[in-house]
Protein backbone atom coordinates (compact mmCIF):
# COMPACT_ATOMS: atom_id res chain seq x y z
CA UNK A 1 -15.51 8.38 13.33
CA UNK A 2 -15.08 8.86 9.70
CA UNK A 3 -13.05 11.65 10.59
CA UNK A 4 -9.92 9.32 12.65
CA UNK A 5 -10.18 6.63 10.20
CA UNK A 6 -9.31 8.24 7.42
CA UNK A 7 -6.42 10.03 9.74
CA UNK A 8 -5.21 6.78 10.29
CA UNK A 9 -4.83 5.79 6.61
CA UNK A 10 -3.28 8.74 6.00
CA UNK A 11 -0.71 7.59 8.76
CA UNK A 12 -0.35 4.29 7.53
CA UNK A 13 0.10 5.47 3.99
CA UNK A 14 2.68 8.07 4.49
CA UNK A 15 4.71 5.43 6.50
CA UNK A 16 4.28 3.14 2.75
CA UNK A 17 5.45 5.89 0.73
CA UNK A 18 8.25 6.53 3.14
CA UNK A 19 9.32 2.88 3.14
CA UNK A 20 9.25 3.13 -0.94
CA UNK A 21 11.45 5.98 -0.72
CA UNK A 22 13.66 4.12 1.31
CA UNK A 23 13.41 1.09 -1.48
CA UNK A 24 14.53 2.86 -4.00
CA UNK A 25 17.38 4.13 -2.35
CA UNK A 26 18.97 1.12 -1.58
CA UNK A 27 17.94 -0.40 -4.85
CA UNK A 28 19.96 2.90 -6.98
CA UNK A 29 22.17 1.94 -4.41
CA UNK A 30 22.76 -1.59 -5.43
CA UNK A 31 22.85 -0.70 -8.67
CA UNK A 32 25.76 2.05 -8.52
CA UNK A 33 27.68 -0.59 -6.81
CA UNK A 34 27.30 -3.23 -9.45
CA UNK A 35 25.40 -5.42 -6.52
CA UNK A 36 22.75 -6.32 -8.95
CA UNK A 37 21.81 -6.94 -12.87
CA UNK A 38 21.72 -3.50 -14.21
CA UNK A 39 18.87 -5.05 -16.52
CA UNK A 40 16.49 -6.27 -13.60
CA UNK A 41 18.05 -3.19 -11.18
CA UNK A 42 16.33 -0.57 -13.94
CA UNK A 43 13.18 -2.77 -13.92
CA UNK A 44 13.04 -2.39 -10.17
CA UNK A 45 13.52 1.26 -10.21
CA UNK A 46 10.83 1.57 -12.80
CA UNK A 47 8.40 -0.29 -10.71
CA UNK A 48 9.28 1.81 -7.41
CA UNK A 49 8.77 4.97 -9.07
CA UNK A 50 5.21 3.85 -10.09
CA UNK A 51 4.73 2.33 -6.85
CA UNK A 52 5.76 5.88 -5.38
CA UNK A 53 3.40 7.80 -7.81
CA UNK A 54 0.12 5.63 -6.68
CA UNK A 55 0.99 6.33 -3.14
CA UNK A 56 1.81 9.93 -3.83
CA UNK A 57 -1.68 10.30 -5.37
CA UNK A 58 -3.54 8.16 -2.73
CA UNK A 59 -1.59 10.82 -0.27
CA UNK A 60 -2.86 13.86 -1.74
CA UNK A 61 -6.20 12.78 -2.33
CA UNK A 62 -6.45 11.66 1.53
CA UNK A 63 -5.19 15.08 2.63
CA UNK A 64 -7.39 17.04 0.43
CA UNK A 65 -10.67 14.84 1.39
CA UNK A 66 -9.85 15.66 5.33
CA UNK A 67 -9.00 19.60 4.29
CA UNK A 68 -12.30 19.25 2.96
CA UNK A 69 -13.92 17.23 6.11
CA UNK A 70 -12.35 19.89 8.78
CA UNK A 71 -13.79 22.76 6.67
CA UNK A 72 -17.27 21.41 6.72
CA UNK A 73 -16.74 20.61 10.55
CA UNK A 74 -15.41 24.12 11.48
CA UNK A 75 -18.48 25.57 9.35
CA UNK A 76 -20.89 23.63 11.11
């Protein structure tokens, strides 16, 4: 059970970082185009890009704990 529900976060946070990829697009995007303040546009992309690091992290450590989970399993 552990197993699928960590699977599933792993979904669900993929699909975040995706989406905060996508966020940052449009908002370098809006910027280039003069669609926003540059001032509060920068402060946007700054908070995005952390935004994407935490999830980046969270992904990796996810995928590494079920790596470690289907190694145990197979040894077993």
């Amino acid at each position: 059970m552990e197993l699928n529900l960590q699977k599933n976060f792993l979904h669900k946070i993929s699909i975040a970082y995706k989406e905060a990829r996508e966020t940052k697009y449009w908002l370098r995007l809006l910027l280039e185009t003069e669609m926003i303040n540059k001032e509060i546009g920068n402060k946007l992309l700054f908070e995005i890009e952390e935004i994407l690091r935490i999830i980046g992290s969270i992904q990796k450590t996810t995928k590494a704990k079920l790596e470690a989970e289907n190694i145990k399993k197979n040894q077993n």
